[in-house]
PDB file of N, CA and C in Angstrom:
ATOM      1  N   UNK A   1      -3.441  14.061 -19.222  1.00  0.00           N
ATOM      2  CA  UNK A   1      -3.005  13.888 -20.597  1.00  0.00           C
ATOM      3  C   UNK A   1      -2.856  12.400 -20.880  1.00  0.00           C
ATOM      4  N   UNK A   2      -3.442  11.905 -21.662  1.00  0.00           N
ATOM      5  CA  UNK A   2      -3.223  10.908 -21.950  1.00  0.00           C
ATOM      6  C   UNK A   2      -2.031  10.614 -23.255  1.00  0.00           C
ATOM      7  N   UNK A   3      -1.572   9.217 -23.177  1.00  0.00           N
ATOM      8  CA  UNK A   3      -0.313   9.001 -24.104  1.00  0.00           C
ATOM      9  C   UNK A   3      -0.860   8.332 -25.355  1.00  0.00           C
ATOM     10  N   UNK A   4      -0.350   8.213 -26.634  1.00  0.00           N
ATOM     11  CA  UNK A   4      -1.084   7.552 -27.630  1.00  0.00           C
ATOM     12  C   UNK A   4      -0.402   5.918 -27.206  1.00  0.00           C
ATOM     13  N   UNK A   5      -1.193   4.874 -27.680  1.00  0.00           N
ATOM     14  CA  UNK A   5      -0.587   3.252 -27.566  1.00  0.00           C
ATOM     15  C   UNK A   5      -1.887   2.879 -26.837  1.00  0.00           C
ATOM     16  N   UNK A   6      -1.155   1.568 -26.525  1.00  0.00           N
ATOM     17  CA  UNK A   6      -2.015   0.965 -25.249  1.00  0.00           C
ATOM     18  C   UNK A   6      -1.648   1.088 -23.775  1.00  0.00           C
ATOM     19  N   UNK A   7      -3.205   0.781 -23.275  1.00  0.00           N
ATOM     20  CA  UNK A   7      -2.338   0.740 -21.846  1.00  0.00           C
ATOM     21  C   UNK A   7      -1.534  -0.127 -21.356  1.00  0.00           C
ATOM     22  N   UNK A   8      -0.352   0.209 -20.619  1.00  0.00           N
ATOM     23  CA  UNK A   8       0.614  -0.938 -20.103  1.00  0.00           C
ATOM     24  C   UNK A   8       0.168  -1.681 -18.445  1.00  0.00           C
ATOM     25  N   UNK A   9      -0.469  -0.599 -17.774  1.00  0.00           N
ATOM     26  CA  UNK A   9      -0.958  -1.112 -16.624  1.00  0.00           C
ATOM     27  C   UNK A   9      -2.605  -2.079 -16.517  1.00  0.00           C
ATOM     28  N   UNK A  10      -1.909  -3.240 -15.787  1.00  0.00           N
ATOM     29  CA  UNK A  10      -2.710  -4.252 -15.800  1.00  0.00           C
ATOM     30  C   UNK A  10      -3.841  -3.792 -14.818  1.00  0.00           C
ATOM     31  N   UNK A  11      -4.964  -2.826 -15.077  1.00  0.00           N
ATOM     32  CA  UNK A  11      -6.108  -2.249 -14.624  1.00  0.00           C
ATOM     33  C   UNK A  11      -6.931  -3.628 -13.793  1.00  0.00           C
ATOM     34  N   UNK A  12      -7.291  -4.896 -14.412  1.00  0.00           N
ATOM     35  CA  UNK A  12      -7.628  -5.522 -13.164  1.00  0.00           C
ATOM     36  C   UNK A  12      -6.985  -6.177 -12.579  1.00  0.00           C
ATOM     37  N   UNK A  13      -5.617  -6.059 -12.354  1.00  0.00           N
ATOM     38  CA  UNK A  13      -4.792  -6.456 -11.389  1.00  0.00           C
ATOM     39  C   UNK A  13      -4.547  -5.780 -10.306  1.00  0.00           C
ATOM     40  N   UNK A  14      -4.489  -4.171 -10.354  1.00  0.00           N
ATOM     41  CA  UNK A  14      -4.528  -3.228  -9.824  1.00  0.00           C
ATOM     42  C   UNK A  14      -5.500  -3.155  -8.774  1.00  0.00           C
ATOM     43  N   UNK A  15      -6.552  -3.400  -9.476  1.00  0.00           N
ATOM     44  CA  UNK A  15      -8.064  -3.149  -8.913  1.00  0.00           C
ATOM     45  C   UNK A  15      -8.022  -3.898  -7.599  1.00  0.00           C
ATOM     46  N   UNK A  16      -7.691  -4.806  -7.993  1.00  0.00           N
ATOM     47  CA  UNK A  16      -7.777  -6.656  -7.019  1.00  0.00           C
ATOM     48  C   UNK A  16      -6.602  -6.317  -6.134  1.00  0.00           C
ATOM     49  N   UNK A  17      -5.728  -5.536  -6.117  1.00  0.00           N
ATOM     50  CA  UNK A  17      -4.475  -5.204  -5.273  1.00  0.00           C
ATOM     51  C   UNK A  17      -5.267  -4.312  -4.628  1.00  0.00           C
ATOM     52  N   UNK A  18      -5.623  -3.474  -5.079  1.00  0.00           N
ATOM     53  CA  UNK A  18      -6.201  -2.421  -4.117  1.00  0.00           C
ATOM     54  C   UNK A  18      -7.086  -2.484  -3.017  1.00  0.00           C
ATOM     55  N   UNK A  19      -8.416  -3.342  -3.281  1.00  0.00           N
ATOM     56  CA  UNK A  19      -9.147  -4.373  -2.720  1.00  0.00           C
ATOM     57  C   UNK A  19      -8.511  -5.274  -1.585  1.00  0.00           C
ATOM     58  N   UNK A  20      -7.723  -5.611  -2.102  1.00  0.00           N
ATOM     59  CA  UNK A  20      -6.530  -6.546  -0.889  1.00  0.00           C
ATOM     60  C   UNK A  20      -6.351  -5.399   0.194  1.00  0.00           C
ATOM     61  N   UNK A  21      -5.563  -4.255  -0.636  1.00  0.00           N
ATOM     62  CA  UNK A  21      -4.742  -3.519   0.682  1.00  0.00           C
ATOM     63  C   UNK A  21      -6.176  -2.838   1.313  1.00  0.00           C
ATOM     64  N   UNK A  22      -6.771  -2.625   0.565  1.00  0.00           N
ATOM     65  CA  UNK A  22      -8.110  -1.796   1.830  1.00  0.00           C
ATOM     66  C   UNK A  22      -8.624  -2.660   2.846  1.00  0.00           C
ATOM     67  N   UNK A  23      -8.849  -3.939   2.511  1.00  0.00           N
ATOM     68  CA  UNK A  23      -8.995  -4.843   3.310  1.00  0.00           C
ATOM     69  C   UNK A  23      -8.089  -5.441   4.788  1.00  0.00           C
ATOM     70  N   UNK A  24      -6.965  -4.943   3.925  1.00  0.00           N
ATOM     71  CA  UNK A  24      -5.985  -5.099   5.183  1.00  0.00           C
ATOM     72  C   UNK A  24      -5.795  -4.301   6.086  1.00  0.00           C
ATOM     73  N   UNK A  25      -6.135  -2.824   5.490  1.00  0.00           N
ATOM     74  CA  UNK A  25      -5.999  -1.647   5.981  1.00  0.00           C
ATOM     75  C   UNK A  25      -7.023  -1.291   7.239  1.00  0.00           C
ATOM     76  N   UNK A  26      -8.024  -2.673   7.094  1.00  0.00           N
ATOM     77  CA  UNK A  26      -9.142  -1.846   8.092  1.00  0.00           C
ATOM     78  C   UNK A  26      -8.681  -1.442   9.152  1.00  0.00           C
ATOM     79  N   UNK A  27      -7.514  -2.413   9.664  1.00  0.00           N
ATOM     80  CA  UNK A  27      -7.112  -3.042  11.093  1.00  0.00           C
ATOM     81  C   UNK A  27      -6.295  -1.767  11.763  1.00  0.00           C
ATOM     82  N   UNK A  28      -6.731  -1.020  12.217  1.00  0.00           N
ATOM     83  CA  UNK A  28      -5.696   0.404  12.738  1.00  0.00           C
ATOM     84  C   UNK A  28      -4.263  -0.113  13.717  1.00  0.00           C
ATOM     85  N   UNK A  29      -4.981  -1.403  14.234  1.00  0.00           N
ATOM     86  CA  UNK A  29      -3.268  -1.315  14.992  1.00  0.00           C
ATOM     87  C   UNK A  29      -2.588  -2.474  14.165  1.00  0.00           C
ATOM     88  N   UNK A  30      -2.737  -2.705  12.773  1.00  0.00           N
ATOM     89  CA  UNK A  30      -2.040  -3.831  11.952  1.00  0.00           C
ATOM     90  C   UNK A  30      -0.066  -3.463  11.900  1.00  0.00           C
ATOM     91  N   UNK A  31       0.363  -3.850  11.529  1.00  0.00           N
ATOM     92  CA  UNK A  31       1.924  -3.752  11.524  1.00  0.00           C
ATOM     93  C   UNK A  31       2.020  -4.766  10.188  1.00  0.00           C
ATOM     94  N   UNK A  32       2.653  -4.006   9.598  1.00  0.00           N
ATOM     95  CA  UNK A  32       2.798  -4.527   7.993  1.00  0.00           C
ATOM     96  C   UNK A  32       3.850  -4.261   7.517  1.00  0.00           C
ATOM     97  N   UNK A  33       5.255  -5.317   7.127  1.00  0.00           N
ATOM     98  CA  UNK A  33       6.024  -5.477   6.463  1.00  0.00           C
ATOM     99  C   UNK A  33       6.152  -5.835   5.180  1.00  0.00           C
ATOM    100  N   UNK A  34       7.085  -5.144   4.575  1.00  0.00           N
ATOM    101  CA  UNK A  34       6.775  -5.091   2.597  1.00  0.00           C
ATOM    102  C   UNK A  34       7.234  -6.739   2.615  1.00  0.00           C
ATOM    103  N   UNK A  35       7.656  -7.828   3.199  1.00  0.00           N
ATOM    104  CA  UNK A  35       7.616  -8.599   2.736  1.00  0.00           C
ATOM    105  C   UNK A  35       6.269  -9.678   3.006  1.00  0.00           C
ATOM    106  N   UNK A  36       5.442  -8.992   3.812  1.00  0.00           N
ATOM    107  CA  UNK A  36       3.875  -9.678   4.182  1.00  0.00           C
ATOM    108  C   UNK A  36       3.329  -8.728   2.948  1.00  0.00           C
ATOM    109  N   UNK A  37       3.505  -7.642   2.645  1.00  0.00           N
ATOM    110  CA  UNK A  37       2.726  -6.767   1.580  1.00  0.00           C
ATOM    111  C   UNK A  37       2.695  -7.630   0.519  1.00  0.00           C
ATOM    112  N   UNK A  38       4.291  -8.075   0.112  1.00  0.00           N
ATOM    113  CA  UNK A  38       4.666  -9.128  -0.953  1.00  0.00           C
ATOM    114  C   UNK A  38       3.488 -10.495  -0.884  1.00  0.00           C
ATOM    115  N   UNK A  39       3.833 -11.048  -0.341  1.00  0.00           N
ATOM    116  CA  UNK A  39       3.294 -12.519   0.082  1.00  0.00           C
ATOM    117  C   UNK A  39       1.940 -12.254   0.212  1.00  0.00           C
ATOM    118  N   UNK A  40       0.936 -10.899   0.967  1.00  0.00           N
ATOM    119  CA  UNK A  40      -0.429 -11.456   0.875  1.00  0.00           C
ATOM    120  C   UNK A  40      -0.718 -10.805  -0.263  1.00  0.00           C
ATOM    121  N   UNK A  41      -0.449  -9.937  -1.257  1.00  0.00           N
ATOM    122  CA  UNK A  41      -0.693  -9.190  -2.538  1.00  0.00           C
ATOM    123  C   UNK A  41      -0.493 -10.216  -3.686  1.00  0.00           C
ATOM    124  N   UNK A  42       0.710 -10.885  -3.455  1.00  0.00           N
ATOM    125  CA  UNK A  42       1.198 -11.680  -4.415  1.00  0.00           C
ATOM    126  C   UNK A  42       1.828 -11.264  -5.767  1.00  0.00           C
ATOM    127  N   UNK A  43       2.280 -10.342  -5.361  1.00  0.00           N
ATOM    128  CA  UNK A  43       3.343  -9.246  -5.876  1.00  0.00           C
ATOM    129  C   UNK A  43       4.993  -8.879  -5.716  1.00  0.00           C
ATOM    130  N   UNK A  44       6.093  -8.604  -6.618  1.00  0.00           N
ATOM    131  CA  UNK A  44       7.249  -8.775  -6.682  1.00  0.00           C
ATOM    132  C   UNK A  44       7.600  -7.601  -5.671  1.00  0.00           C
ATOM    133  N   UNK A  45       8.875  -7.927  -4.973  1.00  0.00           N
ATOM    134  CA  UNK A  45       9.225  -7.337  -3.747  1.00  0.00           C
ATOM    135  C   UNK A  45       9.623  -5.659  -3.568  1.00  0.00           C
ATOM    136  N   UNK A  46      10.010  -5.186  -5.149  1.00  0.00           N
ATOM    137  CA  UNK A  46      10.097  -4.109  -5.230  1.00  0.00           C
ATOM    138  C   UNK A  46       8.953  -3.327  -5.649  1.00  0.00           C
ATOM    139  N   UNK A  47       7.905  -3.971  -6.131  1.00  0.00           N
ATOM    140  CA  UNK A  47       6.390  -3.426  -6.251  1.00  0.00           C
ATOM    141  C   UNK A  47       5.917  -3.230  -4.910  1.00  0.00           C
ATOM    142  N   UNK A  48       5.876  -4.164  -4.125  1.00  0.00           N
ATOM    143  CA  UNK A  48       5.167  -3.699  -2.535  1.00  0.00           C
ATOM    144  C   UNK A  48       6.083  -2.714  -2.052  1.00  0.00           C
ATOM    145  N   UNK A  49       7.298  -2.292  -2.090  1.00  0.00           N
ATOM    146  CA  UNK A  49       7.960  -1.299  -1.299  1.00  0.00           C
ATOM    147  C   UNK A  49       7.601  -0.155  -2.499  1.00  0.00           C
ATOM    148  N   UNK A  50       7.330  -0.439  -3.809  1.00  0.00           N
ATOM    149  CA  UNK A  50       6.669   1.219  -3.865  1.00  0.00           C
ATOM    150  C   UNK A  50       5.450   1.708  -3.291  1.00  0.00           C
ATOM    151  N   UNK A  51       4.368   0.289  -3.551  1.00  0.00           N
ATOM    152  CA  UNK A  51       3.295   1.080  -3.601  1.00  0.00           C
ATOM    153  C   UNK A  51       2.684   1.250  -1.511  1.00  0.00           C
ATOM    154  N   UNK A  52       4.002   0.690  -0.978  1.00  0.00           N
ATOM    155  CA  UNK A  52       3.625   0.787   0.378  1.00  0.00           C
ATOM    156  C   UNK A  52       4.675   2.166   0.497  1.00  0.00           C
ATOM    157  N   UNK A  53       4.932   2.206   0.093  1.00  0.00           N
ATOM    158  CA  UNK A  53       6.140   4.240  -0.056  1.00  0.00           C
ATOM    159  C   UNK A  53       5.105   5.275  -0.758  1.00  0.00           C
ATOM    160  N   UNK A  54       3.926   4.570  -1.532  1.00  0.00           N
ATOM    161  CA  UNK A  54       3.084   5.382  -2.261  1.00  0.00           C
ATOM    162  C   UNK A  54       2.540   6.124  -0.985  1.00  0.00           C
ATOM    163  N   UNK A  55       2.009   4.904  -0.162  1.00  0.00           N
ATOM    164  CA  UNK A  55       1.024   4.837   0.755  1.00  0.00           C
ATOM    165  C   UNK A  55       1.544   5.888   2.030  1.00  0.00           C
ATOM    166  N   UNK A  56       2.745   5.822   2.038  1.00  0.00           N
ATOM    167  CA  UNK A  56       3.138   6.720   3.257  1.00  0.00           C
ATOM    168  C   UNK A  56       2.974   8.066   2.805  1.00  0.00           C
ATOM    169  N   UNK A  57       3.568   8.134   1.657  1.00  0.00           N
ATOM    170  CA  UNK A  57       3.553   9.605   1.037  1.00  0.00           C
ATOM    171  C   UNK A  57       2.239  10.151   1.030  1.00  0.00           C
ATOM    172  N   UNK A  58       1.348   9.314   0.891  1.00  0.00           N
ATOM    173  CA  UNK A  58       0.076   9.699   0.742  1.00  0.00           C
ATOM    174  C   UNK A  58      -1.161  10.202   2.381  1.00  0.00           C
ATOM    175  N   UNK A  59      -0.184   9.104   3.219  1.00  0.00           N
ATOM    176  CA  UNK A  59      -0.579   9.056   4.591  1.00  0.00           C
ATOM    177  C   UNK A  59      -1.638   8.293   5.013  1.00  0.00           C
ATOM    178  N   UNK A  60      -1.831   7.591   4.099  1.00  0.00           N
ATOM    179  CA  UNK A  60      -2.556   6.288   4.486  1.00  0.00           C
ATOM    180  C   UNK A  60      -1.806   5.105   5.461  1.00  0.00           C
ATOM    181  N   UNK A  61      -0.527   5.509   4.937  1.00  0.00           N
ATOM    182  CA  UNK A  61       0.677   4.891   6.521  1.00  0.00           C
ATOM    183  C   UNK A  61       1.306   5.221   6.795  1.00  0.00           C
ATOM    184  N   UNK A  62       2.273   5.139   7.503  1.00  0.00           N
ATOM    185  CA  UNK A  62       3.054   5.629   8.655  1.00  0.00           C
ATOM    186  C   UNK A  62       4.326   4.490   8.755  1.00  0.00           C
ATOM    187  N   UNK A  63       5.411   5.080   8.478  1.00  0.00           N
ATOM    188  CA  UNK A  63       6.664   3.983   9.084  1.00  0.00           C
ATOM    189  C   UNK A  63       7.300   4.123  10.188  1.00  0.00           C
ATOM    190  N   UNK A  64       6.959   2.706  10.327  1.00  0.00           N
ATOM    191  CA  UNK A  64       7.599   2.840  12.347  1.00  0.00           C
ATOM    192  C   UNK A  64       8.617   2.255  12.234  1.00  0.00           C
ATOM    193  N   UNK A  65       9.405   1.571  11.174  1.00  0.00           N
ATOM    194  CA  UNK A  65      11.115   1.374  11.276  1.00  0.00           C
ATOM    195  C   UNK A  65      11.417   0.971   9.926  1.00  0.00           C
ATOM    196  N   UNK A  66      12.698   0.595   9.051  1.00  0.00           N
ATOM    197  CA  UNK A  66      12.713   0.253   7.833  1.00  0.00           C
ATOM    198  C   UNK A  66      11.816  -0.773   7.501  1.00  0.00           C
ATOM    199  N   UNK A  67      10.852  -0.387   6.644  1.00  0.00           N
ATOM    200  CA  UNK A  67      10.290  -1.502   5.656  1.00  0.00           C
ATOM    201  C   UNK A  67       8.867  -2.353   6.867  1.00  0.00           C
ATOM    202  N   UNK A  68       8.515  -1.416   8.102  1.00  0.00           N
ATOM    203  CA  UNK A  68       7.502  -1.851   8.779  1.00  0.00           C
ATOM    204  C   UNK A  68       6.371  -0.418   8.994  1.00  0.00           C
ATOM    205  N   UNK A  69       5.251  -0.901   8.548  1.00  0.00           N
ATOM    206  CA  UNK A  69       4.462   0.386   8.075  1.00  0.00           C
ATOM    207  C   UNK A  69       3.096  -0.093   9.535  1.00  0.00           C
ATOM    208  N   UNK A  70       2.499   0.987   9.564  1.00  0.00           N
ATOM    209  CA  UNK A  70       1.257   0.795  10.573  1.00  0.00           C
ATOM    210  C   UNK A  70       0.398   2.058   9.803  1.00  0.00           C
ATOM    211  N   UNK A  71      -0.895   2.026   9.935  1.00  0.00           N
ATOM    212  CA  UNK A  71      -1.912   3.089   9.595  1.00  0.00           C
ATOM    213  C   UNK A  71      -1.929   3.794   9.856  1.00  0.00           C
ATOM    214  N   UNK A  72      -1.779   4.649   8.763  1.00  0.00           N
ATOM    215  CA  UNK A  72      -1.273   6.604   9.653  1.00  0.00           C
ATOM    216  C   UNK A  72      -3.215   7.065   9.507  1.00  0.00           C
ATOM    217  N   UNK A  73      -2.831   8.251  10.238  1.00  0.00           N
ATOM    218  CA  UNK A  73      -3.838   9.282  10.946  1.00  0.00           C
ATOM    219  C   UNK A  73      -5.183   9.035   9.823  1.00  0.00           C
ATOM    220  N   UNK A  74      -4.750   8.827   8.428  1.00  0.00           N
ATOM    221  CA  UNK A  74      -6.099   9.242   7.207  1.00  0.00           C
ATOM    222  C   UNK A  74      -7.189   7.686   7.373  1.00  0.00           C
ATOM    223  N   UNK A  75      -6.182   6.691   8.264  1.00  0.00           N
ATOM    224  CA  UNK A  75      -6.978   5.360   8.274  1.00  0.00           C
ATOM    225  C   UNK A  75      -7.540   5.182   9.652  1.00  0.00           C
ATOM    226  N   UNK A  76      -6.605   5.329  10.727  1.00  0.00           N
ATOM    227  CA  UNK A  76      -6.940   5.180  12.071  1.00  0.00           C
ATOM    228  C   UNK A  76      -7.833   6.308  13.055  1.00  0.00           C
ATOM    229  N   UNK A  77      -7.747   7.498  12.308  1.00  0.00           N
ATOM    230  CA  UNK A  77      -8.110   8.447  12.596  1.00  0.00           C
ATOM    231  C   UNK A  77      -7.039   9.093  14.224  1.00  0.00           C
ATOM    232  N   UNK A  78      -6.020   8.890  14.324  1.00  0.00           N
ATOM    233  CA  UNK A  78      -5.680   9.234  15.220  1.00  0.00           C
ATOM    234  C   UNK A  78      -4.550  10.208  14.969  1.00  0.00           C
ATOM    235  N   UNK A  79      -4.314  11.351  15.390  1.00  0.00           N
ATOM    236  CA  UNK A  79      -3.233  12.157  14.993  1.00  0.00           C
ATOM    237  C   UNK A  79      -1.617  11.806  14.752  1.00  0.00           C
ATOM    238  N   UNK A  80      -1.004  12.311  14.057  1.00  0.00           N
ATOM    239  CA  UNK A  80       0.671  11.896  13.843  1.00  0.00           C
ATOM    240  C   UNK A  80       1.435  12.646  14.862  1.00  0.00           C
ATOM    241  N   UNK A  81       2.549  11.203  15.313  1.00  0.00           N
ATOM    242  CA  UNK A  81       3.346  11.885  16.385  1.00  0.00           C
ATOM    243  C   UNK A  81       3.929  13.240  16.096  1.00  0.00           C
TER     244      UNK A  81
END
């Protein structure tokens, strides 16, 4: 469903974020903290802890302690503990 207005989300900013994280993502044994998410995205600190909370939910990662993520099973291909 779409809403009447404009869009509010900055579509090529997004794009170029996304691009970033796949790129980062290749690395199966990477270890990634939302404040490296912050700093290499170049994005505000509560934006990288959603869209790296997106990412778990989704299972593209995996959290191995508060706020430190590694590539779950859909990237590394390796099963969840």
């Amino acid at each position: 469903m779409r809403y009447p207005g404009p869009e509010r989300r900055d579509l090529k900013t997004r794009a170029a974020i996304s691009a970033r994280l796949t790129s980062m993502l290749s690395s199966p044994s990477l270890l990634l903290t939302v404040g490296e998410a912050q700093r290499l995205l170049g994005i505000a600190r509560d934006a990288a802890e959603r869209i790296l909370g997106h990412l778990e939910d989704s299972g593209v990662l995996r959290q191995l302690q508060r706020g430190v993520y590694t590539p779950g099973p859909l990237i590394s291909g390796m099963p969840r503990p």
